[in-house]
Protein backbone atom coordinates (compact mmCIF):
# COMPACT_ATOMS: atom_id res chain seq x y z
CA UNK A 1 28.73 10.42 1.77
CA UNK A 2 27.88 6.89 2.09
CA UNK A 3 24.96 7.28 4.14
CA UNK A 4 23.50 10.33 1.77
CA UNK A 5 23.30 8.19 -0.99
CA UNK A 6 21.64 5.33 1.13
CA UNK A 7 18.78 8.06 2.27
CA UNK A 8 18.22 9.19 -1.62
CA UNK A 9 18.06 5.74 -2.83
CA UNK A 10 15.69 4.73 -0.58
CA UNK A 11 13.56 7.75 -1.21
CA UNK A 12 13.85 6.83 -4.70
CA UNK A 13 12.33 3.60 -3.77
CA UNK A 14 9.52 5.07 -1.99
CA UNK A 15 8.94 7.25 -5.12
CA UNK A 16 8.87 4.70 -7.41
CA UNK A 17 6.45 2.62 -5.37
CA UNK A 18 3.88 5.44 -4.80
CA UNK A 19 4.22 6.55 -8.62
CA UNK A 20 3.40 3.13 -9.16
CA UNK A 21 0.82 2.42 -6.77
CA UNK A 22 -0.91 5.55 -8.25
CA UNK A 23 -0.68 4.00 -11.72
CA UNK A 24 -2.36 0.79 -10.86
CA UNK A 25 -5.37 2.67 -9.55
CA UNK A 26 -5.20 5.28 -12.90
CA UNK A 27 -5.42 1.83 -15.00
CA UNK A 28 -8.11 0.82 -12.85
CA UNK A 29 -9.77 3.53 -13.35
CA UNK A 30 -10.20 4.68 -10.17
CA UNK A 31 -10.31 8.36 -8.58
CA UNK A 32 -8.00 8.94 -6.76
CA UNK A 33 -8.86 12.35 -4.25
CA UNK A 34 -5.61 14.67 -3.42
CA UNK A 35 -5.83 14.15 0.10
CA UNK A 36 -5.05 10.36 -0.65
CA UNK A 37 -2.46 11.15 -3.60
CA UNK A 38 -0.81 13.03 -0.92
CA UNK A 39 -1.08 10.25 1.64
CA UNK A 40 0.72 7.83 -0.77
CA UNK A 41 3.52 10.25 -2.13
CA UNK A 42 4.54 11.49 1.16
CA UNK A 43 4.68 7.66 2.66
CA UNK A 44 8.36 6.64 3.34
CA UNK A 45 7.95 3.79 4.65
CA UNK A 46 8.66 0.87 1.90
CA UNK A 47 7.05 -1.95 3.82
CA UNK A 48 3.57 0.15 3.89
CA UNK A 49 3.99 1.07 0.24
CA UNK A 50 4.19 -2.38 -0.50
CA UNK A 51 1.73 -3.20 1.00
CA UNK A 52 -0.19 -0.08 -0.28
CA UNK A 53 0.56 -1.61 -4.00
CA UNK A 54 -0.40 -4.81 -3.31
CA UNK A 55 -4.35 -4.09 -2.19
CA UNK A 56 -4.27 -1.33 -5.29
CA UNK A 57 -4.01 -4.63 -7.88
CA UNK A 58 -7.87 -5.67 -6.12
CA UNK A 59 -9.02 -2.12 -5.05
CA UNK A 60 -12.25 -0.85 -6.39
CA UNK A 61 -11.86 2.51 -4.59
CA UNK A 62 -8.55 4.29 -3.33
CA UNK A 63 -9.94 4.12 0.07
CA UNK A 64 -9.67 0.34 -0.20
CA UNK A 65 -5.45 0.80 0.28
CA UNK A 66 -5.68 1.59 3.90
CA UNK A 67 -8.66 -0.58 4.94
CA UNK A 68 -7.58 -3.15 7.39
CA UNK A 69 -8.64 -6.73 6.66
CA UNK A 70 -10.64 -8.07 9.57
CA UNK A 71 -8.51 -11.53 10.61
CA UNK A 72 -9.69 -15.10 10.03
CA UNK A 73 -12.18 -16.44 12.45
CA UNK A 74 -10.38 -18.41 14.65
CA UNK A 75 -11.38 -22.08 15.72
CA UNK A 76 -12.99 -22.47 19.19
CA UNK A 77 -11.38 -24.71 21.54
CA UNK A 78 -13.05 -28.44 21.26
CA UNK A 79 -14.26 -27.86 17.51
CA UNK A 80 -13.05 -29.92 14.50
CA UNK A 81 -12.50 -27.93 11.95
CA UNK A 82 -11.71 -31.23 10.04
């Protein structure tokens, strides 16, 4: 019984975090296509919806949620960076 209600809470959670990532872009203004409303509702995964959220607060386009940020340059060996 225990572990039911642990599974629908957390789907609850994933809910809420889609619905909400979905919002942010609405308020935005920004289209969002039903192949990528379907990507967010059917996500599970809390950590990615998080994350999901956080790029929709600077996204110009939905597209921007699940484009990977390049990493920092890194410093070559014998460089100051100082």
């Amino acid at each position: 019984m225990e572990k039911a209600y642990l599974e629908g809470h957390a789907e609850g959670r994933a809910e809420n975090r889609a619905a909400f990532t979905l919002r942010v872009l609405e308020k935005h203004g920004i289209h969002v296509p039903d192949d990528i409303r379907e990507r967010i509702t059917s996500c599970t995964d809390l950590d990615t919806l998080t994350l999901w959220f956080d790029r929709s607060l600077a996204a110009s386009t939905a597209e921007d949620l699940f484009v990977e940020s390049p990493e920092a340059p890194q410093p070559q060996a014998g460089t100051d960076q100082a």
